[in-house]
C-alpha atoms as a PDB file:
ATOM      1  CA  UNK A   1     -22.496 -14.978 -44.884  1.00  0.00           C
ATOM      2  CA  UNK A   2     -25.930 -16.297 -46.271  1.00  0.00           C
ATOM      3  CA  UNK A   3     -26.931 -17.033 -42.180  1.00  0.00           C
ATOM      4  CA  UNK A   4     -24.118 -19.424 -41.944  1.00  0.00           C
ATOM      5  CA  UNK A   5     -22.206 -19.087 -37.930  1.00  0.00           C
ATOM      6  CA  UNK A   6     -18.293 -19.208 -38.326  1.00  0.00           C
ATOM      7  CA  UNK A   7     -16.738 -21.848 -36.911  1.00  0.00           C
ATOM      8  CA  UNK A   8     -13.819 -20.891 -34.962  1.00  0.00           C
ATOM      9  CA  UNK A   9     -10.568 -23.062 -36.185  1.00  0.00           C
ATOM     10  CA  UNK A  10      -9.748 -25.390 -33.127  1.00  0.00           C
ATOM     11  CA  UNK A  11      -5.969 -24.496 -32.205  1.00  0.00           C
ATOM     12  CA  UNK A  12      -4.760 -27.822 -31.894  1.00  0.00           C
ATOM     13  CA  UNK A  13      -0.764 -26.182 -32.266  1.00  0.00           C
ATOM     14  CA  UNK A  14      -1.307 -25.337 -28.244  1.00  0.00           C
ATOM     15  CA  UNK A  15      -2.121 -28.391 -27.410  1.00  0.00           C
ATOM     16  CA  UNK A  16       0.953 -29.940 -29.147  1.00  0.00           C
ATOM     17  CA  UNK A  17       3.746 -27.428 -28.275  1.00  0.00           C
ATOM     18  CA  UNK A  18       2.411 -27.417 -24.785  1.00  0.00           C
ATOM     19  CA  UNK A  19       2.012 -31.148 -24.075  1.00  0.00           C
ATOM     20  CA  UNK A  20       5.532 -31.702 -23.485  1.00  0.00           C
ATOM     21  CA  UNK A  21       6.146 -29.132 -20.766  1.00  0.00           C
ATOM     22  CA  UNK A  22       2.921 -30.297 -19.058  1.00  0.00           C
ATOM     23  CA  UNK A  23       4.056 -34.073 -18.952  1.00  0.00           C
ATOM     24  CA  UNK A  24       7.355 -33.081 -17.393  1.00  0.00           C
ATOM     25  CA  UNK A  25       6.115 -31.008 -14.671  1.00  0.00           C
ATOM     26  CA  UNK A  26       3.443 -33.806 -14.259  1.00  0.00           C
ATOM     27  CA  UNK A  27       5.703 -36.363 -14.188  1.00  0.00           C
ATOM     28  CA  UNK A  28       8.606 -34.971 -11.828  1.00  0.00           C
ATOM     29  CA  UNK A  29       6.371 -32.349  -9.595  1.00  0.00           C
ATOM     30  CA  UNK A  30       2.601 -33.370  -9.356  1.00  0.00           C
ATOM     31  CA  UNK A  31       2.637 -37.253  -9.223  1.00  0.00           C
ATOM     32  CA  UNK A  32       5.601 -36.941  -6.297  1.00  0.00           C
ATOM     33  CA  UNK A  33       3.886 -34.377  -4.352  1.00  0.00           C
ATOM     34  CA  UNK A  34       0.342 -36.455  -4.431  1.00  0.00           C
ATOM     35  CA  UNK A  35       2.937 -39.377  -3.738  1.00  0.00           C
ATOM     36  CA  UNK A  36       4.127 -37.429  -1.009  1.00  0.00           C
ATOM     37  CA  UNK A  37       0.686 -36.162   0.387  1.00  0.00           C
ATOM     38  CA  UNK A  38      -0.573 -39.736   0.183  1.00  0.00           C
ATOM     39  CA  UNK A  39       2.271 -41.304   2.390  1.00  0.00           C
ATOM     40  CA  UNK A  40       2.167 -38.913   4.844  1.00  0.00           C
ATOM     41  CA  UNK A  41      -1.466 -40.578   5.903  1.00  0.00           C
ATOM     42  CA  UNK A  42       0.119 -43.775   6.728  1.00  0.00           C
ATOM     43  CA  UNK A  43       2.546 -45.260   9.171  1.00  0.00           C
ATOM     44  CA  UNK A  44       4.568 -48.308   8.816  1.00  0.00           C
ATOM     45  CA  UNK A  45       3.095 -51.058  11.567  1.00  0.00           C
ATOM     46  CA  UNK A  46       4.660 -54.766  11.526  1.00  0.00           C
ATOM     47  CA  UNK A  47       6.376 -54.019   8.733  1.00  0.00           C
ATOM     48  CA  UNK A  48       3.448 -53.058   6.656  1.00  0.00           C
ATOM     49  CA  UNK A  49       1.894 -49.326   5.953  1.00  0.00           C
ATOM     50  CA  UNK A  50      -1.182 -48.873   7.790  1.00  0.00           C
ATOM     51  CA  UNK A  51      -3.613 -46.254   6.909  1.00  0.00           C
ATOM     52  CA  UNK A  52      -3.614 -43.797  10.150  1.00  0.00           C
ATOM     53  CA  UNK A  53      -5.145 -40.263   8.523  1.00  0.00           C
ATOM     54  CA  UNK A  54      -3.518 -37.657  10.325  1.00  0.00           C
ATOM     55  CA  UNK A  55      -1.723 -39.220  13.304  1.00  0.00           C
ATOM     56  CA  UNK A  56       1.697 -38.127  11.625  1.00  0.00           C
ATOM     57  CA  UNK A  57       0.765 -34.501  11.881  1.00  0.00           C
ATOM     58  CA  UNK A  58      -0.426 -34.666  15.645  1.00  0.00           C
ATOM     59  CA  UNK A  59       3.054 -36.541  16.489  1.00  0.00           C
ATOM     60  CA  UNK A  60       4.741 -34.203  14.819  1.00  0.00           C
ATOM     61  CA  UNK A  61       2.574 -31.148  16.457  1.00  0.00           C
ATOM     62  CA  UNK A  62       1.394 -32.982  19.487  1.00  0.00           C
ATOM     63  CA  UNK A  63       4.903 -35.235  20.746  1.00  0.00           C
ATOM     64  CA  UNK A  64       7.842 -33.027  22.561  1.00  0.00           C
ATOM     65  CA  UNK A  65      10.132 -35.251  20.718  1.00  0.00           C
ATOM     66  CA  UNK A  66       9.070 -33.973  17.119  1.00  0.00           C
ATOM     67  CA  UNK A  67       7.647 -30.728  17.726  1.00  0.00           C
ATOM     68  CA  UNK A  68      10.432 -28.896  19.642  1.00  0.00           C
ATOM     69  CA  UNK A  69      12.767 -29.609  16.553  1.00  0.00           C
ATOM     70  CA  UNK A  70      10.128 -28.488  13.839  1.00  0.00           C
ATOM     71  CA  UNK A  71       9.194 -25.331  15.596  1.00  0.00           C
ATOM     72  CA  UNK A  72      12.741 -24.215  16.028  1.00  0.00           C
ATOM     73  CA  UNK A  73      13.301 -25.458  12.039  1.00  0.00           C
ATOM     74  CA  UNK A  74      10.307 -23.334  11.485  1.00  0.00           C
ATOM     75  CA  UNK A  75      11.886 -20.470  13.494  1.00  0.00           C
ATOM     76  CA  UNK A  76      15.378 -20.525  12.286  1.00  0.00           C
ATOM     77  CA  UNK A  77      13.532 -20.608   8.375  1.00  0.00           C
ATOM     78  CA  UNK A  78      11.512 -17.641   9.275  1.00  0.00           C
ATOM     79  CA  UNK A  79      14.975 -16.071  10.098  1.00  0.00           C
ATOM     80  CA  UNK A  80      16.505 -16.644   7.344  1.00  0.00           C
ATOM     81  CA  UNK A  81      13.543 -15.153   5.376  1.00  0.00           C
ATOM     82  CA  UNK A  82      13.607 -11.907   7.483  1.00  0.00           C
ATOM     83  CA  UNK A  83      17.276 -11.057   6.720  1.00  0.00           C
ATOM     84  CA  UNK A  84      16.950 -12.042   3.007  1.00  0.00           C
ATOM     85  CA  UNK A  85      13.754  -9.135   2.861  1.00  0.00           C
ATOM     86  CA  UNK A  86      16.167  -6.826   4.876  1.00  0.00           C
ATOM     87  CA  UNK A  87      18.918  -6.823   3.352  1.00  0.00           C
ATOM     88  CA  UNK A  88      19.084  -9.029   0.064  1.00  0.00           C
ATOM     89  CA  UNK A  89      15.985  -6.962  -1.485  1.00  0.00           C
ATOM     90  CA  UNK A  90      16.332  -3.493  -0.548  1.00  0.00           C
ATOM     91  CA  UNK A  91      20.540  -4.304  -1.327  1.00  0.00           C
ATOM     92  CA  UNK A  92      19.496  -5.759  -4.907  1.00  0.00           C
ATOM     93  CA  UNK A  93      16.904  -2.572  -5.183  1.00  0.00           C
ATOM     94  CA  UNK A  94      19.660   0.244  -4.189  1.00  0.00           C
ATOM     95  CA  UNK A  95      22.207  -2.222  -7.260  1.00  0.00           C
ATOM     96  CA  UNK A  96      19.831  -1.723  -9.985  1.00  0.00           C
ATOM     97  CA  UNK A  97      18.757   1.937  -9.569  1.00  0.00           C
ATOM     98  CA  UNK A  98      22.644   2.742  -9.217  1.00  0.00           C
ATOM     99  CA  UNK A  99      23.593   0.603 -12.274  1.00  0.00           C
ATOM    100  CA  UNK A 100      20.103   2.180 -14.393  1.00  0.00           C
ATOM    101  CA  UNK A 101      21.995   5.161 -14.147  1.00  0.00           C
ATOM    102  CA  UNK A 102      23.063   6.412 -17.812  1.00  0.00           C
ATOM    103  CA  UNK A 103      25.553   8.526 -16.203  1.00  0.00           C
ATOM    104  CA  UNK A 104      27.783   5.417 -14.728  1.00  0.00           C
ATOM    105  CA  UNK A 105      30.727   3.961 -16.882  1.00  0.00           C
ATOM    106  CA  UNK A 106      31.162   0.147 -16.759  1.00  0.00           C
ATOM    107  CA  UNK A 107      27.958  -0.576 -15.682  1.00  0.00           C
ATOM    108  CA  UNK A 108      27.863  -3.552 -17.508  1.00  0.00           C
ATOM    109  CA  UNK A 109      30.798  -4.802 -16.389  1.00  0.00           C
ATOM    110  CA  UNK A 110      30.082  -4.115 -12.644  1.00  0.00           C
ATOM    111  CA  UNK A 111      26.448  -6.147 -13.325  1.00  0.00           C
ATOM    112  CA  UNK A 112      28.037  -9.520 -14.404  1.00  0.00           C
ATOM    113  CA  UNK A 113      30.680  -9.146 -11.533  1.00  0.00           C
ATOM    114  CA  UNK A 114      27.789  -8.806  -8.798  1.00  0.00           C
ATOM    115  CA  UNK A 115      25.517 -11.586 -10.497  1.00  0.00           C
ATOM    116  CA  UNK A 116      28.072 -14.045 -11.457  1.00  0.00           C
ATOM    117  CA  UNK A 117      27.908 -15.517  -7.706  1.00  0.00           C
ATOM    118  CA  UNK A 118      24.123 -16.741  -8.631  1.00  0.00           C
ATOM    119  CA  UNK A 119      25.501 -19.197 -10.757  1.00  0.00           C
ATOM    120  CA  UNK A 120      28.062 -20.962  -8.552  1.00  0.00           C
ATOM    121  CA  UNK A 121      27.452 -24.131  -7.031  1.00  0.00           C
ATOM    122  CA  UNK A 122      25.855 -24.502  -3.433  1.00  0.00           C
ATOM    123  CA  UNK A 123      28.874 -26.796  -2.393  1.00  0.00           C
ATOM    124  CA  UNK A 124      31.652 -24.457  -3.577  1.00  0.00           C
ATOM    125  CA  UNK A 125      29.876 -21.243  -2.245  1.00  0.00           C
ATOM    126  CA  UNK A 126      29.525 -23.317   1.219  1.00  0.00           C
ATOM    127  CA  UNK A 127      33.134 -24.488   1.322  1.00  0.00           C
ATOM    128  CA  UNK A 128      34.859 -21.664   0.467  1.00  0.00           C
ATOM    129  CA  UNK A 129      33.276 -19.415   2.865  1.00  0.00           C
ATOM    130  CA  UNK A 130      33.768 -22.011   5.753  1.00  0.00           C
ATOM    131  CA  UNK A 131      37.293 -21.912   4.704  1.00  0.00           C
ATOM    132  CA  UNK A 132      36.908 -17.995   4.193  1.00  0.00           C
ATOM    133  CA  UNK A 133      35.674 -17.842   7.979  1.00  0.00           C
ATOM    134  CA  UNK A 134      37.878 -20.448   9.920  1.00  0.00           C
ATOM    135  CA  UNK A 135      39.877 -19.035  12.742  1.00  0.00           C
ATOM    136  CA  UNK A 136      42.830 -21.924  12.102  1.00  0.00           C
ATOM    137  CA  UNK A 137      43.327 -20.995   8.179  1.00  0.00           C
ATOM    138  CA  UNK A 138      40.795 -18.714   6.727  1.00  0.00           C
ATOM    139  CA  UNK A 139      41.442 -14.984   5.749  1.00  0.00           C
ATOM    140  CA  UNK A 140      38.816 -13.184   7.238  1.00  0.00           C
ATOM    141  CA  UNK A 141      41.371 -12.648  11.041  1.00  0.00           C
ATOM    142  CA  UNK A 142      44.122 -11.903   8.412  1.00  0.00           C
ATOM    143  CA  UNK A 143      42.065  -9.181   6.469  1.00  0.00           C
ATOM    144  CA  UNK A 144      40.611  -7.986   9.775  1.00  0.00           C
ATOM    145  CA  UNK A 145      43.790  -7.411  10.867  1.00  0.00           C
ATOM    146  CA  UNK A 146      44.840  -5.498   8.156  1.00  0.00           C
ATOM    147  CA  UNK A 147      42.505  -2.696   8.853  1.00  0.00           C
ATOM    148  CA  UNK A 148      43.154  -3.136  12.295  1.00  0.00           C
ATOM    149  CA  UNK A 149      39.410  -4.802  12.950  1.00  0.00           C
ATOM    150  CA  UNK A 150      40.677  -8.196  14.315  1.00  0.00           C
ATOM    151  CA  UNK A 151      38.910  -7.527  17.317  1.00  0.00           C
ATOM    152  CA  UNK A 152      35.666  -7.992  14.999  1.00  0.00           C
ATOM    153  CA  UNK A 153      36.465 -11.646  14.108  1.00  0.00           C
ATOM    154  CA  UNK A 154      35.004 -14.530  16.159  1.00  0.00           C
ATOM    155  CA  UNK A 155      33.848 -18.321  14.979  1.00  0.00           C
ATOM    156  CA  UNK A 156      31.089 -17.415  13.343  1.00  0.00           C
ATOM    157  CA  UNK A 157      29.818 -20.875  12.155  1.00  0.00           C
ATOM    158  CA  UNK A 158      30.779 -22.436  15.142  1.00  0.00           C
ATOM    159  CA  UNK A 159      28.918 -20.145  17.550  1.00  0.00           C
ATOM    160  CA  UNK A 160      24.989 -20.562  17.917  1.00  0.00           C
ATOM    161  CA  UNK A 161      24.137 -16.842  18.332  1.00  0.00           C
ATOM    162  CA  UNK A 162      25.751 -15.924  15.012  1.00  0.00           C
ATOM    163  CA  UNK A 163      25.667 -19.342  12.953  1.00  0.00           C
ATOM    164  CA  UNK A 164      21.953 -19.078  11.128  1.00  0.00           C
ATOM    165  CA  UNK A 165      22.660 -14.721  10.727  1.00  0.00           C
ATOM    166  CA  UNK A 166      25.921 -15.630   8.979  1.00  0.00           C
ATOM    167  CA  UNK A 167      25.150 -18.134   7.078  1.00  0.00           C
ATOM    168  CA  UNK A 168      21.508 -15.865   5.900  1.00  0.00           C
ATOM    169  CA  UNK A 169      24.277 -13.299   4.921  1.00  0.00           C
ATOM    170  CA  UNK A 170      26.543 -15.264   2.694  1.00  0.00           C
ATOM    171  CA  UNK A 171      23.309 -16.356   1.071  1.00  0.00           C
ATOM    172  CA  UNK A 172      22.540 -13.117   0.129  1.00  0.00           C
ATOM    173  CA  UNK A 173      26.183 -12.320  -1.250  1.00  0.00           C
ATOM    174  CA  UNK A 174      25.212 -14.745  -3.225  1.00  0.00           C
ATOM    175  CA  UNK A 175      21.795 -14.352  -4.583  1.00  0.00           C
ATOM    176  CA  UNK A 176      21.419 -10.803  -4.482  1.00  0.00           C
ATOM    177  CA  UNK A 177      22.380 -10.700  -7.946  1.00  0.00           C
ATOM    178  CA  UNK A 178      18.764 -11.936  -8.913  1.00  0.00           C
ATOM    179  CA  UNK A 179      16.458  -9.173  -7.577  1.00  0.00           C
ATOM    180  CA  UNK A 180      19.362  -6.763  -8.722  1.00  0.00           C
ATOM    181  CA  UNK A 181      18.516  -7.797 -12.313  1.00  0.00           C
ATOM    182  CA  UNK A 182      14.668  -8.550 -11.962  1.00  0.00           C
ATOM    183  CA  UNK A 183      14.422  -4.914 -10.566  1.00  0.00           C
ATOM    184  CA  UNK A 184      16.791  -3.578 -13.221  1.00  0.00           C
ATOM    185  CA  UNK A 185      14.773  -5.080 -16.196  1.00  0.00           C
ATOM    186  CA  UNK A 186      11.881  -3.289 -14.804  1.00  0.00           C
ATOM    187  CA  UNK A 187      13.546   0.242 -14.310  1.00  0.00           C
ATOM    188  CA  UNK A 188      14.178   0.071 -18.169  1.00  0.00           C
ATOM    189  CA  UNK A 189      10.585  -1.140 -19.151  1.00  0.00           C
ATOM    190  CA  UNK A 190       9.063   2.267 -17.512  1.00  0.00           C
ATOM    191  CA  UNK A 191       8.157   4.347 -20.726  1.00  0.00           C
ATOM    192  CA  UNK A 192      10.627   7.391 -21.260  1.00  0.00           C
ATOM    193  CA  UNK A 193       7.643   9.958 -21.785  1.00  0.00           C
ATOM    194  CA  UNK A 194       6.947   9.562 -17.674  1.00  0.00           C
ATOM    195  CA  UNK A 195      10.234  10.158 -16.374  1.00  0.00           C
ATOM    196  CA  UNK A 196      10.493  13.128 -19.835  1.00  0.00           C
ATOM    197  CA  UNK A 197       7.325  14.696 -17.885  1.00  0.00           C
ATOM    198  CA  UNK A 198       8.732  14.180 -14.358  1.00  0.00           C
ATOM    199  CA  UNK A 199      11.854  15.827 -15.528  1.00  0.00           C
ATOM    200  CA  UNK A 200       9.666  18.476 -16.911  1.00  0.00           C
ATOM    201  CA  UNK A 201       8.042  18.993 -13.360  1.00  0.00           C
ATOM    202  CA  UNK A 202      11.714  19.142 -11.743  1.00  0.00           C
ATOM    203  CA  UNK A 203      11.527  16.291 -10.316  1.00  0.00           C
ATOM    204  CA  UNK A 204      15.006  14.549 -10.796  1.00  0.00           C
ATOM    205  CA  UNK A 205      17.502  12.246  -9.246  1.00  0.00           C
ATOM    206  CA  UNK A 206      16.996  10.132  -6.083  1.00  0.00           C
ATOM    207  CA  UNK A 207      13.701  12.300  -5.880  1.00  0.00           C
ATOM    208  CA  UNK A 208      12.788  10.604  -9.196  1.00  0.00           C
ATOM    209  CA  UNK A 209      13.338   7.327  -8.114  1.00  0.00           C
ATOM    210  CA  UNK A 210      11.555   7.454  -4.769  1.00  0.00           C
ATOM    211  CA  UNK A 211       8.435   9.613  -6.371  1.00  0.00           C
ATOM    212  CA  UNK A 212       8.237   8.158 -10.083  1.00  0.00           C
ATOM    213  CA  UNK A 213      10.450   4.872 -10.342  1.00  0.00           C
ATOM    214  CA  UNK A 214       9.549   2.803  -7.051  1.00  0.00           C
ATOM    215  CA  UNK A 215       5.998   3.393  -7.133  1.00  0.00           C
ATOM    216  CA  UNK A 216       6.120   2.020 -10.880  1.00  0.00           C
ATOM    217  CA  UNK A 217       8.211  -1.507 -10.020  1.00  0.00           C
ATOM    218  CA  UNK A 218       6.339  -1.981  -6.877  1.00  0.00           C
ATOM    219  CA  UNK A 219       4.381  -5.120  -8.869  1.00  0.00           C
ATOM    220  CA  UNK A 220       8.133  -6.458  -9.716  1.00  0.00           C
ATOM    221  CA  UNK A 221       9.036  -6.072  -6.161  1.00  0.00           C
ATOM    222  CA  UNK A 222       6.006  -7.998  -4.662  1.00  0.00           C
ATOM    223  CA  UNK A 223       7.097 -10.864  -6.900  1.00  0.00           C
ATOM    224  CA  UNK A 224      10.876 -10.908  -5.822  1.00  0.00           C
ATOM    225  CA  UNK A 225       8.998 -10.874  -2.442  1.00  0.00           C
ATOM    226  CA  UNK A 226       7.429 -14.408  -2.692  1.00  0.00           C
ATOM    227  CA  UNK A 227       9.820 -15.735  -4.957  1.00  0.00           C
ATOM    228  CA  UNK A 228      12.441 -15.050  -1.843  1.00  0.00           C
ATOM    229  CA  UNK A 229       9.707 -16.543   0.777  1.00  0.00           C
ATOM    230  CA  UNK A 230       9.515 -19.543  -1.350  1.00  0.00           C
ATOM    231  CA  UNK A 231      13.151 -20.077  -2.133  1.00  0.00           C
ATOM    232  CA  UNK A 232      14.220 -19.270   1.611  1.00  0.00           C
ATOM    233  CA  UNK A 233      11.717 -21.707   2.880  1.00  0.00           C
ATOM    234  CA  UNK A 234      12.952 -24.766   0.370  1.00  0.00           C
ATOM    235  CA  UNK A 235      16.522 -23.512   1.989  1.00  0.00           C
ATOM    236  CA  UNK A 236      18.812 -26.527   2.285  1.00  0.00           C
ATOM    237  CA  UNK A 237      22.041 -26.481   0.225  1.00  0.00           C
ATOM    238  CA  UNK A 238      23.995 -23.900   1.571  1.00  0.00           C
ATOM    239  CA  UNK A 239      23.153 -25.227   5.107  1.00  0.00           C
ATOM    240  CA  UNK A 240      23.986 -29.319   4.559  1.00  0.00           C
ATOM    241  CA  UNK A 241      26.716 -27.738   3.115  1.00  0.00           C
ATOM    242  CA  UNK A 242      28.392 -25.790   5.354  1.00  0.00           C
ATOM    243  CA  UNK A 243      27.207 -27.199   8.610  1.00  0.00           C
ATOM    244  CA  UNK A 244      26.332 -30.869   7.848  1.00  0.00           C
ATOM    245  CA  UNK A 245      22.456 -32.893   8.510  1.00  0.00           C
ATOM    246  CA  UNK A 246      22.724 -31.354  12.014  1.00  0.00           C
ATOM    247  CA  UNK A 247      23.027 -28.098  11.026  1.00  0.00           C
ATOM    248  CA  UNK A 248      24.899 -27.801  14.369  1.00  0.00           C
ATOM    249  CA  UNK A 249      26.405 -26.391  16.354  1.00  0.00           C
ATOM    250  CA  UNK A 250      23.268 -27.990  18.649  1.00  0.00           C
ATOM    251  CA  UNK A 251      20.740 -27.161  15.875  1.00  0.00           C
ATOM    252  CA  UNK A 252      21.526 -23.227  15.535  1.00  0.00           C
ATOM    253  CA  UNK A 253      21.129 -23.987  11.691  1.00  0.00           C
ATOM    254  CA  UNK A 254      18.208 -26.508  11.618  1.00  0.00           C
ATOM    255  CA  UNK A 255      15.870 -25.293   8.815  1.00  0.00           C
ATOM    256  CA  UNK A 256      12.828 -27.434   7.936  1.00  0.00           C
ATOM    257  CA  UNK A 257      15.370 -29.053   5.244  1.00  0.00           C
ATOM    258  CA  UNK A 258      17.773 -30.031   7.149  1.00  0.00           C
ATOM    259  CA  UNK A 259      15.129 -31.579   9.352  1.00  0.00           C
ATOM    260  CA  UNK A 260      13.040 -33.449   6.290  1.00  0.00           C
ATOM    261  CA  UNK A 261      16.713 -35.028   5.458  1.00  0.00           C
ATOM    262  CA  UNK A 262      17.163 -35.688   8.928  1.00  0.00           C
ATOM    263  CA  UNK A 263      13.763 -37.361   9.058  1.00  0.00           C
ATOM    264  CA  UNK A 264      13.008 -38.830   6.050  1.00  0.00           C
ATOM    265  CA  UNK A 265      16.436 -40.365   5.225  1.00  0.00           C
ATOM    266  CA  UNK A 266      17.890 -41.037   8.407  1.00  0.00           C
ATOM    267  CA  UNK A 267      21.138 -39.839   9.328  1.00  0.00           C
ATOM    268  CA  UNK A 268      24.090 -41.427  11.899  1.00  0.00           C
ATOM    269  CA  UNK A 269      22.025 -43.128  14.933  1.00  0.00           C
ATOM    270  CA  UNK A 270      19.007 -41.842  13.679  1.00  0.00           C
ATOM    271  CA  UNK A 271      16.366 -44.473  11.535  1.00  0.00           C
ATOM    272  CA  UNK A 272      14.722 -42.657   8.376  1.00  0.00           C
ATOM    273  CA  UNK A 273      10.831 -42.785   8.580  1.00  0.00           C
ATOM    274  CA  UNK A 274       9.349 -41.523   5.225  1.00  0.00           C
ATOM    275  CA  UNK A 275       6.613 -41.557   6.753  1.00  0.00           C
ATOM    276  CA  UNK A 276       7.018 -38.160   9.167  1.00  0.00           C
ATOM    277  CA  UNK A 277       9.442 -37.142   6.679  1.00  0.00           C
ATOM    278  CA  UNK A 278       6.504 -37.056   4.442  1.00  0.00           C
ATOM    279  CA  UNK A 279       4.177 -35.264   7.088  1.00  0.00           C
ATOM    280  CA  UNK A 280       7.133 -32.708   7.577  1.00  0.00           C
ATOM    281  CA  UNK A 281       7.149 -32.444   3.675  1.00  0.00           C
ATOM    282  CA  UNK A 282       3.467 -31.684   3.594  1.00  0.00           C
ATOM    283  CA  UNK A 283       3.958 -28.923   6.397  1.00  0.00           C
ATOM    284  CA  UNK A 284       6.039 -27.015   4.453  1.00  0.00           C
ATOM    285  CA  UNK A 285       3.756 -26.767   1.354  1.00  0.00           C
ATOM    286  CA  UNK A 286       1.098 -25.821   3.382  1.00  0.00           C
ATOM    287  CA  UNK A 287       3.061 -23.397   4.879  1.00  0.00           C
ATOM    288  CA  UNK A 288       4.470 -22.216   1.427  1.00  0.00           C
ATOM    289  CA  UNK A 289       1.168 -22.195  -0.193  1.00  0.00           C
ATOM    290  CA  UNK A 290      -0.355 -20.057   2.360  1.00  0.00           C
ATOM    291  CA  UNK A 291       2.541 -18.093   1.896  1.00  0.00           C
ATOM    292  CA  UNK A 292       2.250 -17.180  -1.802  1.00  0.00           C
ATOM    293  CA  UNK A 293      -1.976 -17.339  -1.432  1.00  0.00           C
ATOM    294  CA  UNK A 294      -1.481 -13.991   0.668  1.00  0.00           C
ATOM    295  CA  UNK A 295       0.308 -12.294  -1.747  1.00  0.00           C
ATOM    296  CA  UNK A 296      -1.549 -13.258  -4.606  1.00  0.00           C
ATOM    297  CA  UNK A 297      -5.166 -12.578  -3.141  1.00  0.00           C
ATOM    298  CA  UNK A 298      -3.881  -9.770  -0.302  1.00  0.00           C
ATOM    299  CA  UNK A 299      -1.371  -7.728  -1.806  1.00  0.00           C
ATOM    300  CA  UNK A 300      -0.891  -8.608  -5.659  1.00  0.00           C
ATOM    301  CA  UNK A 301      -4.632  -7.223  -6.294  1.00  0.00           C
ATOM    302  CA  UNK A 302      -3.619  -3.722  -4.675  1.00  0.00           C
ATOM    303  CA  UNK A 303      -0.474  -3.120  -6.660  1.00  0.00           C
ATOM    304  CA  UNK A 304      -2.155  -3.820  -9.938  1.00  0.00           C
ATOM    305  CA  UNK A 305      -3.327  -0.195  -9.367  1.00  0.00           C
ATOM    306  CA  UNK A 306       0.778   1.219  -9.905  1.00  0.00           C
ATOM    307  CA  UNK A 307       0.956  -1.024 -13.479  1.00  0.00           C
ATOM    308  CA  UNK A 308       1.190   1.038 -16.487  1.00  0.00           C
END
């Protein structure tokens, strides 16, 4: 090249068809978290916000008032996580190795039935199963007592024992279409000539899936793993829904949410402070961002070793 260095062409293009996508996120996700990190270090004093560093967080930790309610939010959230990893996952898991099957007619059918429920609205899943589960008109004592179960049926919603388990339950009627499908996209990604030389070995069937398959999507399950710890800990929809800002009965339902709302906004007799609502806000990204830096830096690293 007579000596001459190339020049590598500057790819403006990914600049340009990126640019959009980053001003949007900037605009609607960075700016109001700063904006929310930022007013969480000050406190509204004579009508005017006074810069008081991290006195909101040692209220919130430190006071009786504030701290009993966030750390049975924080309980009642952790909850709801545990019973979406218990029986959501390994649910949507058992779904898509049933439905991978090439041996099962309708599969497809029986797929969108199961995942259409991810796609309703929060406020019609919430209201029809309160209707679903009310002793005055619902169907659940009628359907009970069909099969001669009505013994089963109590109030549910209205009892604080069983309010935050049912309401972790119908949330995973309704999501568990999602790892279902992430799990089943990965089931047909896995090359035919491993499960050809499995088959070759004799190992087929459930054996196949436990020995062969699993093993293989265990990087797709670790991510349907956070991706449930963050959306259960954001949890607030089905909740306001179904059980109102108090998330009653006598906070059985309070999620860290339904306690921002609470805070932050106000609601009946009590005054909104944006300012703890903020501090409450910032909790829960730390406590999501620890969260997802586990899995990314503890456990993501060691399944790399089952990706083909």
């Amino acid at each position: 090249m007579n000596g001459e260095t190339h020049k590598r062409p500057t790819r403006w293009h990914i600049a340009v068809f990126l640019a959009p996508a980053v001003l949007v996120y900037t605009a609607i996700m960075i700016l109001p978290l700063f904006g929310t990190l930022q007013l969480a270090l000050f406190k509204e004093i004579d009508k005017e916000l006074v810069f008081v560093g991290i006195d909101n967080f040692k209220t919130l930790f430190g006071d009786p008032r504030w701290s009993e309610s966030f750390w049975n939010a924080l309980r009642n959230n952790t909850w709801f996580f545990v019973v979406h990893m218990l029986v959501q996952n390994p649910i949507g898991i058992l779904l898509a190795a049933l439905l991978s099957s090439p041996k099962l007619r309708m599969a497809a059918y029986y797929r969108t039935a199961i995942f259409i429920p991810t796609i309703l609205s929060f406020v019609i899943v919430g209201f029809a199963w309160k209707l679903i589960l009310s002793p005055l008109w619902g169907v659940a004592p009628t359907l009970l007592d069909a099969v001669g179960l009505k013994s089963l049926f109590a109030p549910y919603l209205g009892k604080e024992e069983y309010a935050l388990t049912t309401l972790s339950l119908i949330s995973v009627w309704q999501f568990v279409g999602i790892p279902m499908m992430l799990i089943y996209a990965a089931l047909l990604s896995i090359p035919d000539e491993i499960l050809e030389a499995a088959e070759c070995d004799g190992i087929t069937g459930m054996a196949q899936f436990w020995r062969i398959k699993l093993p293989l999507i265990l990087p797709s399950i670790g991510i349907i793993s956070v991706l449930t710890f963050v959306g259960n800990f954001n949890a607030f929809d089905l909740i306001y829904t179904a059980q109102g800002a108090l998330a009653g009965p006598n906070f059985s339902t309070d999620v860290l949410g339904t306690f921002l709302y609470r805070t932050f906004f106000g609601f009946q007799l009590q005054l909104g402070d944006p300012n703890m609502g903020s501090a409450i806000a910032t909790a829960m990204f730390v406590i999501i961002l620890c969260g997802v830096c586990i899995y990314l830096f503890g456990i993501q690293t060691r399944l790399r070793r089952y990706q083909f």
